[in-house]
N, C-alpha and C. Protein backbone atom coordinates (compact mmCIF):
# COMPACT_ATOMS: atom_id res chain seq x y z
N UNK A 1 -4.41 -192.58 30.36
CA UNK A 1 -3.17 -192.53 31.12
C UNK A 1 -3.05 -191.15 31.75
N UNK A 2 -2.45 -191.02 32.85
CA UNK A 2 -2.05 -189.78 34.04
C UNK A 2 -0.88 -189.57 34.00
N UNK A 3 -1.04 -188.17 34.22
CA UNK A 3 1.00 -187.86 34.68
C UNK A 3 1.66 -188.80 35.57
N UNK A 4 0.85 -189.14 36.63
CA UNK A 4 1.50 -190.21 37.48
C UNK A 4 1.74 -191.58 37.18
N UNK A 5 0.70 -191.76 36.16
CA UNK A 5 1.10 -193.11 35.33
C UNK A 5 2.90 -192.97 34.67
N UNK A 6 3.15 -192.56 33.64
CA UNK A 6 4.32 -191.97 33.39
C UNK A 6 5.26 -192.04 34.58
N UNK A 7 5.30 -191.36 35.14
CA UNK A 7 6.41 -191.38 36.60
C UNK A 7 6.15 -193.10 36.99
N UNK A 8 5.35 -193.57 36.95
CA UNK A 8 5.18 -195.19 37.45
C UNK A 8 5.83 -195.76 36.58
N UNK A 9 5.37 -195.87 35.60
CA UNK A 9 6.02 -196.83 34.14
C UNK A 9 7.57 -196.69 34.22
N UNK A 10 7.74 -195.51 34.49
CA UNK A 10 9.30 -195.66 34.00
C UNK A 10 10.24 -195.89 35.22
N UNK A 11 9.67 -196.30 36.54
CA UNK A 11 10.07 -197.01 37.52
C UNK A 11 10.34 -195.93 38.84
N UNK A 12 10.55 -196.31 39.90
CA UNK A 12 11.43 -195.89 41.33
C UNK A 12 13.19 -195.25 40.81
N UNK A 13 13.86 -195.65 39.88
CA UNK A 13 15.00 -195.42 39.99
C UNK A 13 15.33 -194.27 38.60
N UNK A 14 13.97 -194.17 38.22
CA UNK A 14 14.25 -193.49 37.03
C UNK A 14 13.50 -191.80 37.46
N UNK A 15 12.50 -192.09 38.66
CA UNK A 15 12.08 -191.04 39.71
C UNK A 15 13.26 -190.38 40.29
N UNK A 16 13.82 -191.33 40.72
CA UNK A 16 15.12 -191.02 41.55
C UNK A 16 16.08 -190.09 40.48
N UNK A 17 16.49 -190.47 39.47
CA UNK A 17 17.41 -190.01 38.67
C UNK A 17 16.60 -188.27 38.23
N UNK A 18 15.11 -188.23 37.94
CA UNK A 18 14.82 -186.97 37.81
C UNK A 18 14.80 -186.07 38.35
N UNK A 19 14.07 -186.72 39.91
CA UNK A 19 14.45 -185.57 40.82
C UNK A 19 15.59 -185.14 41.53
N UNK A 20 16.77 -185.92 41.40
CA UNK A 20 17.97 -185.29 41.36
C UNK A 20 18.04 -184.14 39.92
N UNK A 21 17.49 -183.66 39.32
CA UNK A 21 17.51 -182.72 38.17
C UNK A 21 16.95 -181.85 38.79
N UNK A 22 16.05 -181.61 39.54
CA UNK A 22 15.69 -180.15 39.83
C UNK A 22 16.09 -179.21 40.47
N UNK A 23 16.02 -177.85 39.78
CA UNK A 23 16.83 -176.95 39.78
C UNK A 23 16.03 -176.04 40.89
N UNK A 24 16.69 -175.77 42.23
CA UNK A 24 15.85 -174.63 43.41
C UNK A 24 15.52 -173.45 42.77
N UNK A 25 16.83 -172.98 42.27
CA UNK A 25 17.17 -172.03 41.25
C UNK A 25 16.13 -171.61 40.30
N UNK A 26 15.64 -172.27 39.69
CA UNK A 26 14.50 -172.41 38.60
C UNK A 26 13.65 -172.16 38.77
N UNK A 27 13.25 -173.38 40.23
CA UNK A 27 11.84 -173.02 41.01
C UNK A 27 11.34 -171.59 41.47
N UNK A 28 12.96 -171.19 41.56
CA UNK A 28 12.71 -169.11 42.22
C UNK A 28 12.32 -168.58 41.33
N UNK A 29 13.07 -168.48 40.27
CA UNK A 29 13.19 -167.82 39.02
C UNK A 29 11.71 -167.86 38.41
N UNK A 30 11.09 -168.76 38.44
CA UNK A 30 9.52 -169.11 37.78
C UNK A 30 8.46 -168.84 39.26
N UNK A 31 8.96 -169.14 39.80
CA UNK A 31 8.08 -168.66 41.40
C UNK A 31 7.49 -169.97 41.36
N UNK A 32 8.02 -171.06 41.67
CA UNK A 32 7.11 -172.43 41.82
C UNK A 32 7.64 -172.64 43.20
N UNK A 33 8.58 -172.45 43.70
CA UNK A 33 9.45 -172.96 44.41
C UNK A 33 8.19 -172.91 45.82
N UNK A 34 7.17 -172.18 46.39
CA UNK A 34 6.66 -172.28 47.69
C UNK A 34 6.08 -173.24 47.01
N UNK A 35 5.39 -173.22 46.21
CA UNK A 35 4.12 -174.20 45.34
C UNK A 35 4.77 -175.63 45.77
N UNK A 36 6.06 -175.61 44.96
CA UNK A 36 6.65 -176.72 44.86
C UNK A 36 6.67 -177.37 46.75
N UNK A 37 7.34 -176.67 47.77
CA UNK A 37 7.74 -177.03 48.71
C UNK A 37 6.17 -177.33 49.66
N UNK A 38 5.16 -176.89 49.32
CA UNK A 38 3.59 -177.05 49.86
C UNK A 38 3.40 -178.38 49.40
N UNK A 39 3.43 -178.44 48.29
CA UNK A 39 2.62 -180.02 47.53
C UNK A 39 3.45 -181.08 48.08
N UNK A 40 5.03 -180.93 48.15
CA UNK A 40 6.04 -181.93 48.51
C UNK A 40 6.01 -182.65 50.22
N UNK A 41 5.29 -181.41 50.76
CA UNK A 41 5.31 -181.23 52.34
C UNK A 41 6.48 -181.62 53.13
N UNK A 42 7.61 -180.61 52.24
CA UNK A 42 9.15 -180.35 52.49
C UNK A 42 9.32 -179.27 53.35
N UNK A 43 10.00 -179.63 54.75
CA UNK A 43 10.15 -178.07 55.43
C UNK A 43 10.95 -177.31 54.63
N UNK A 44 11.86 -177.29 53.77
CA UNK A 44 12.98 -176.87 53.07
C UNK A 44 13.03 -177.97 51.40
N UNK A 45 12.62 -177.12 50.56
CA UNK A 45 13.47 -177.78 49.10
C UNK A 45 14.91 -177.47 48.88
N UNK A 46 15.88 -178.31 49.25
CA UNK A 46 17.22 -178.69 48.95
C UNK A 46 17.35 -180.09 48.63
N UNK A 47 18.78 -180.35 48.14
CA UNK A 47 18.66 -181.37 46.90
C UNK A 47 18.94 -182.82 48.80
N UNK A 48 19.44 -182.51 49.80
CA UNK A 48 19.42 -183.52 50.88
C UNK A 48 17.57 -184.22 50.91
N UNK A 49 17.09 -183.07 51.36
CA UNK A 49 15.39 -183.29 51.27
C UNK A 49 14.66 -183.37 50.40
N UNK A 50 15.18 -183.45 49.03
CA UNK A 50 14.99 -183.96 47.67
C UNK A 50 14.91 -185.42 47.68
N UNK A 51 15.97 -185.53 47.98
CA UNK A 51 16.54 -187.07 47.60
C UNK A 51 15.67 -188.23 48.61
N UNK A 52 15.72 -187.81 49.97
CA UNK A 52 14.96 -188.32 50.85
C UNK A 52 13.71 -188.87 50.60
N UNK A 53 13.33 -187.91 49.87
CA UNK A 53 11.74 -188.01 49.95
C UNK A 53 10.92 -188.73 48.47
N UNK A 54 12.27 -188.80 48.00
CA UNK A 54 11.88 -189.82 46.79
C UNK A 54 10.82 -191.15 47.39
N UNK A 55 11.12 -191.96 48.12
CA UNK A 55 10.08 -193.12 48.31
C UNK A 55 8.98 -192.42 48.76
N UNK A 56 8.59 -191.34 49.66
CA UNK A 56 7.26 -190.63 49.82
C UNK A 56 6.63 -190.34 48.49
N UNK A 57 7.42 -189.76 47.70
CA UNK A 57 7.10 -189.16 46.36
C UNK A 57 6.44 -190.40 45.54
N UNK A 58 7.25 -191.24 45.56
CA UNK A 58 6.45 -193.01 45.08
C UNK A 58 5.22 -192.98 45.07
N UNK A 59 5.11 -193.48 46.37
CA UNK A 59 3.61 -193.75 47.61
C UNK A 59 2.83 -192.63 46.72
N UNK A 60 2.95 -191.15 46.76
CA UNK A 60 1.95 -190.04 46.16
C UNK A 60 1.85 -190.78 44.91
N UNK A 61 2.65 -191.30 43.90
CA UNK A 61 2.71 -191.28 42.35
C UNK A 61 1.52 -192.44 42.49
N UNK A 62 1.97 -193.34 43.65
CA UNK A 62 1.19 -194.58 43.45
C UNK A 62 -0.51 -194.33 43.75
N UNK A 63 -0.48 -193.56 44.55
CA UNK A 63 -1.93 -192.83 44.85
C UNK A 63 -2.10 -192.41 44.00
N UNK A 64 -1.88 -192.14 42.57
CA UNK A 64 -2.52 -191.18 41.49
C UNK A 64 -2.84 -189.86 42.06
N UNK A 65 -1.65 -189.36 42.92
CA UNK A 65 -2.38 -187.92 43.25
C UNK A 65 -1.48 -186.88 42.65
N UNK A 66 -2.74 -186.36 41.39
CA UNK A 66 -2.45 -185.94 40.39
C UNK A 66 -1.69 -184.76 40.16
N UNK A 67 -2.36 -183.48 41.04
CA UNK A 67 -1.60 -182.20 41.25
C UNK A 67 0.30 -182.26 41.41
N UNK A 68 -0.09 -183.63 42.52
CA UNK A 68 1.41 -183.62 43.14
C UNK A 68 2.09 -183.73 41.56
N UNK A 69 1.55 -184.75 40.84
CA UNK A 69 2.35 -185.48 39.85
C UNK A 69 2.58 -184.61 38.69
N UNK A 70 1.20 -183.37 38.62
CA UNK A 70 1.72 -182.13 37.98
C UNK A 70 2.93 -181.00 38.73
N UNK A 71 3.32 -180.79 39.55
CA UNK A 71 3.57 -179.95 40.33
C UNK A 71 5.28 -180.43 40.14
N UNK A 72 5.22 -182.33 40.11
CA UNK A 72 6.41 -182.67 40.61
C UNK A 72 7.24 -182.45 38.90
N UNK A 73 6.53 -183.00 38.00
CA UNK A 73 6.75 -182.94 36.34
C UNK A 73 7.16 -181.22 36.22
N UNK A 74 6.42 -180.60 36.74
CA UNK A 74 7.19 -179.02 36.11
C UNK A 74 8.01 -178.73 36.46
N UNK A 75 8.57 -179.27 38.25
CA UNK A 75 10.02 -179.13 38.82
C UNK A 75 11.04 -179.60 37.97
N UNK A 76 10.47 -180.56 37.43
CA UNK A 76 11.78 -181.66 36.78
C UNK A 76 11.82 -180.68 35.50
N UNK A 77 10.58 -180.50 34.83
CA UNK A 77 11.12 -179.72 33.14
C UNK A 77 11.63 -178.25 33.53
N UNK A 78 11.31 -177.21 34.24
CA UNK A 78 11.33 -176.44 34.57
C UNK A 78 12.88 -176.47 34.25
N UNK A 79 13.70 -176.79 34.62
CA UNK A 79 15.29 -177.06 35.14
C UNK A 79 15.64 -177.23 33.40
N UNK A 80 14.91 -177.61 32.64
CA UNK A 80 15.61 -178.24 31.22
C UNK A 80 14.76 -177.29 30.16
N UNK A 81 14.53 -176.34 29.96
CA UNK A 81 13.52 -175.60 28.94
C UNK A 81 14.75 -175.60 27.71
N UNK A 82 16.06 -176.04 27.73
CA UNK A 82 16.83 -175.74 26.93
C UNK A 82 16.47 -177.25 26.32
N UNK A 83 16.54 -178.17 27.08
CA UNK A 83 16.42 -179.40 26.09
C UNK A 83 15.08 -179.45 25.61
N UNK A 84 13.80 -178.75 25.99
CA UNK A 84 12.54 -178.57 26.03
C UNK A 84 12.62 -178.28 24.34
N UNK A 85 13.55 -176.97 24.58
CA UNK A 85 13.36 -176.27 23.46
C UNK A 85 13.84 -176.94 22.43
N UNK A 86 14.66 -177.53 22.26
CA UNK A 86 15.48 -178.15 21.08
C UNK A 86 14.88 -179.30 20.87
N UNK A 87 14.16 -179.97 21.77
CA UNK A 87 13.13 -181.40 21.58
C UNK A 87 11.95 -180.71 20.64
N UNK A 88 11.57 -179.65 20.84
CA UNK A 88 10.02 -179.36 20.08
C UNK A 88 10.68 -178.44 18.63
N UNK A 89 11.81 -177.79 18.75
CA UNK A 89 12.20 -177.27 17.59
C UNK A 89 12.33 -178.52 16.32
N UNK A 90 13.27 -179.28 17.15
CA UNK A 90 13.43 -180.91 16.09
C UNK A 90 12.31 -180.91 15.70
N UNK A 91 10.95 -181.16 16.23
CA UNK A 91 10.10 -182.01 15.77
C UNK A 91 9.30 -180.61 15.02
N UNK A 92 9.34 -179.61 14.87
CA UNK A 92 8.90 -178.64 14.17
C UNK A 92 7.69 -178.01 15.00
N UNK A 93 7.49 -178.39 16.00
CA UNK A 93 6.60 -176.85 17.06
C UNK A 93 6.87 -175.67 17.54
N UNK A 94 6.07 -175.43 16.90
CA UNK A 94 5.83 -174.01 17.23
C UNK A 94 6.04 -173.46 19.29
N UNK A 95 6.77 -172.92 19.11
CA UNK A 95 7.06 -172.61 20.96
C UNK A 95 7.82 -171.33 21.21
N UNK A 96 7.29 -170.66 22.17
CA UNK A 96 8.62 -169.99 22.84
C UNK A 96 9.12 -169.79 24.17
N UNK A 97 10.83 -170.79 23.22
CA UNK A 97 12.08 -170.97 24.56
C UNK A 97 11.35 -172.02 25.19
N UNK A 98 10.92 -172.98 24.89
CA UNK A 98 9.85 -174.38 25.48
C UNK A 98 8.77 -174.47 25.61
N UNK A 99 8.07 -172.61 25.72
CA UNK A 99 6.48 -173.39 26.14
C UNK A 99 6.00 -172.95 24.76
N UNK A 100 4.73 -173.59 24.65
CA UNK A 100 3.80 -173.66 23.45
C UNK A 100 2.02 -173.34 23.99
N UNK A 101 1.39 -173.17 22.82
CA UNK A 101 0.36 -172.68 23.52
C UNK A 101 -0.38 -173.95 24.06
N UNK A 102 -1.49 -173.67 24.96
CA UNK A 102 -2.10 -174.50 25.25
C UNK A 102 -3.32 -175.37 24.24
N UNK A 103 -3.30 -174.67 23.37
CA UNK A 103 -4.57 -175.16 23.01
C UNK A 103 -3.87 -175.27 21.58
N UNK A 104 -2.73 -175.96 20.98
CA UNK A 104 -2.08 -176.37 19.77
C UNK A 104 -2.39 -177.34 19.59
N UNK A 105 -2.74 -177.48 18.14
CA UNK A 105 -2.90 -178.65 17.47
C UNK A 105 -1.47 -179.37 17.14
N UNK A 106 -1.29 -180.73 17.67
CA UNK A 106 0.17 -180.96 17.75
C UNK A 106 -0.07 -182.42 16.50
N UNK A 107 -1.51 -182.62 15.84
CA UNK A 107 -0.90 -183.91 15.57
C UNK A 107 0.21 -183.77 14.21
N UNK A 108 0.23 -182.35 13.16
CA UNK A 108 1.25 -182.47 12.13
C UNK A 108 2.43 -182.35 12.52
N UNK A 109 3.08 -182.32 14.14
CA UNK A 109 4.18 -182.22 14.09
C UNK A 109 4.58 -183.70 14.54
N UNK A 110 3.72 -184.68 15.62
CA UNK A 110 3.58 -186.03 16.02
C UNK A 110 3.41 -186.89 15.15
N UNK A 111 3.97 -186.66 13.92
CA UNK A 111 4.01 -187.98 13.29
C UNK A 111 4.21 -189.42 13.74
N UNK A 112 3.67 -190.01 12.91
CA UNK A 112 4.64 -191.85 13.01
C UNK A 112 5.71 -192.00 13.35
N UNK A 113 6.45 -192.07 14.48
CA UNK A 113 7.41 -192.48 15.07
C UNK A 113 8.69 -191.51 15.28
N UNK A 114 7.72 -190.32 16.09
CA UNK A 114 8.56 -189.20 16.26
C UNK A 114 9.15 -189.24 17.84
N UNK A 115 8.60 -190.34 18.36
CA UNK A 115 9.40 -190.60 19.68
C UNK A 115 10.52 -191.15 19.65
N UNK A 116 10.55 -191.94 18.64
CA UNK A 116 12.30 -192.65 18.60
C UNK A 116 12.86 -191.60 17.37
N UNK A 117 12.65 -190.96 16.80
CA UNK A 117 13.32 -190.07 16.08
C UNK A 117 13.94 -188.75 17.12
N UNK A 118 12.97 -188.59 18.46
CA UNK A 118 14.05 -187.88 19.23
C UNK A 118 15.03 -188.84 19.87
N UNK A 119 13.98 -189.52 20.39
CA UNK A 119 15.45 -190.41 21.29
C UNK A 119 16.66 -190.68 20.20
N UNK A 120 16.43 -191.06 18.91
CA UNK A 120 17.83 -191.33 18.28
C UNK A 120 18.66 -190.13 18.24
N UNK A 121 17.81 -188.90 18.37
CA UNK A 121 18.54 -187.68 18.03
C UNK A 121 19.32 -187.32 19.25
N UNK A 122 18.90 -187.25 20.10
CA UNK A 122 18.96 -186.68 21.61
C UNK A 122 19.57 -187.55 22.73
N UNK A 123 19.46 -189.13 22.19
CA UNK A 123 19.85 -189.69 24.12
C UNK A 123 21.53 -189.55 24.39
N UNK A 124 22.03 -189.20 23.09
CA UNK A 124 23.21 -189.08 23.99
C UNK A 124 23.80 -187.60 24.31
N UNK A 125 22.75 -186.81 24.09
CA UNK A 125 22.99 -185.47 24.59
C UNK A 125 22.38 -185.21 26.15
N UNK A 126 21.25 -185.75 26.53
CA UNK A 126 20.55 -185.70 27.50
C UNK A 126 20.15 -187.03 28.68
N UNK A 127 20.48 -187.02 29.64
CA UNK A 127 19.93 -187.82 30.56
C UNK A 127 19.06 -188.94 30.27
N UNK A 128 18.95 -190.26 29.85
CA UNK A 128 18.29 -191.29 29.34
C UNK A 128 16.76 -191.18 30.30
N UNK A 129 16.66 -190.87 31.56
CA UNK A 129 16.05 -190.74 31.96
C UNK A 129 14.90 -189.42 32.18
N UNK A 130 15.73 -188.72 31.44
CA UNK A 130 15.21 -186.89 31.85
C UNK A 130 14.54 -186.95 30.05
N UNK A 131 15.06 -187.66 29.61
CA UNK A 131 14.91 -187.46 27.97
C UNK A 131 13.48 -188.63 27.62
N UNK A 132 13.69 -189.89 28.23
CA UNK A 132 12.02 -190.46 28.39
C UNK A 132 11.16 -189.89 29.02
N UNK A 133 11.33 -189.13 30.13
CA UNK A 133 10.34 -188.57 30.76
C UNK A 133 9.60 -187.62 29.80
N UNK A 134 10.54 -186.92 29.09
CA UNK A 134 9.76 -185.78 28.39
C UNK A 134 9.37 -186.12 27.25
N UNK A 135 9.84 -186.99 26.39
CA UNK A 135 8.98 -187.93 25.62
C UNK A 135 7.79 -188.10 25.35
N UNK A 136 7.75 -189.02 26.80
CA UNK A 136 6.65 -189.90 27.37
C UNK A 136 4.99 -188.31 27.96
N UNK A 137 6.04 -187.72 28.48
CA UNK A 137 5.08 -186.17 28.96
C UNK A 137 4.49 -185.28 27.50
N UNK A 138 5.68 -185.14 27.23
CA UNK A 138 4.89 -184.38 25.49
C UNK A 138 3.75 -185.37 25.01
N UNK A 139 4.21 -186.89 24.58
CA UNK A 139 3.12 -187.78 24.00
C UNK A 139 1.59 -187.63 24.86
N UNK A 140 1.75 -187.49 26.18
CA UNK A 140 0.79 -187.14 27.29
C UNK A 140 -0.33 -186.11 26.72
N UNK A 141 0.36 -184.77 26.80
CA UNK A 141 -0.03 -183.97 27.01
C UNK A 141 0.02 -183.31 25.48
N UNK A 142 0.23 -183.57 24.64
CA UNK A 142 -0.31 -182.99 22.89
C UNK A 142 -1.01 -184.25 22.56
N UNK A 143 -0.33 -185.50 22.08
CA UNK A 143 -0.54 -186.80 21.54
C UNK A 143 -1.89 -187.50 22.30
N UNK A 144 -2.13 -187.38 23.68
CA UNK A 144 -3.25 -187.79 24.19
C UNK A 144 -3.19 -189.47 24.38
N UNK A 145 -1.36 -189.64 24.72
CA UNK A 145 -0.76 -190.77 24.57
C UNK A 145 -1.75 -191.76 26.01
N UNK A 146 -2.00 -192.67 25.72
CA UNK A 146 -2.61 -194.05 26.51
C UNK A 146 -1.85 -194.88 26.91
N UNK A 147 -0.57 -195.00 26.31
CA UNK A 147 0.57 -195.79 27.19
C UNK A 147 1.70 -195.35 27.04
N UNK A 148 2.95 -195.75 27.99
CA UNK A 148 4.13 -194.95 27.62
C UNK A 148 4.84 -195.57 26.74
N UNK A 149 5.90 -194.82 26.60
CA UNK A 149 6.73 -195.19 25.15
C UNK A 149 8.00 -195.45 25.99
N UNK A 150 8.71 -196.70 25.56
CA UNK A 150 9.98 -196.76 25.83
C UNK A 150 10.72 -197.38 24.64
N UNK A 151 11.87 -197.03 24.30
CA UNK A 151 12.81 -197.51 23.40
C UNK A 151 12.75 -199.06 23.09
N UNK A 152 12.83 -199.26 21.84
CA UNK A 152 12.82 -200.90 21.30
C UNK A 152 11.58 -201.61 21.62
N UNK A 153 10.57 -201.17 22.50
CA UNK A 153 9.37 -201.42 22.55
C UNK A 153 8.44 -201.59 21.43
């Protein structure tokens, strides 16, 4: 499974709901923001030409084109390192303020059914949609997850 898989699985309207989350602000602050506005092929990142470009953004996800689908995933977490942080503290990783190293061994903190142990913890603190995404992205990217995870599944 791909980052862009993830953004697929969890639909067009659940795309929609994330990238209304990203923060310009953030993008400055971390210096993604030209990065961000190159890969998007946005004359301007504002939340009008955000929103727009959601069905383009599709079409890329649906192409499996991967960078974009990295590029577009750090806009969206980028904006939330606070829920980042409190998602990986719960589950007992090691991080700091959200990021973790790259090369961590994550399976003693990924136990048996530590995806619905956040979602029970967390969905009503966080965005149902902003809160599967990162889920579904952590399981990705430590877990070496092969399909996505959704609730009651």
């Amino acid at each position: 499974m791909q980052l862009s898989d993830v953004f697929l699985q969890l639909g067009e309207e659940r795309l929609r709901q994330l990238v209304r989350t990203i923060s310009i602000g953030k993008l400055r602050t971390y210096q993604l923001y030209d990065r961000f506005k190159t890969r998007t092929h946005l004359p301007k990142v504002n939340t009008e030409n955000l929103k727009a470009a959601v069905p383009k953004f599709w079409k890329r996800l649906e192409a499996h084109d991967i960078e974009f689908a990295t590029d577009l995933s750090q806009a969206v977490l980028i904006a939330h390192l606070d829920m980042i942080s409190t998602v990986l503290n719960f589950l007992g990783v090691p991080n700091q303020e959200g990021f973790f190293e790259k090369d961590i061994d994550a399976k003693p903190f990924l136990t048996e059914g530590w995806q619905s142990r956040v979602w029970e913890k967390f969905q009503a603190d966080y965005t149902p949609a902003l809160l599967l995404f990162y889920i579904n992205h952590l399981d990705l990217e430590l877990g070496g997850a092969q399909q996505i995870w959704l609730p009651g599944a």
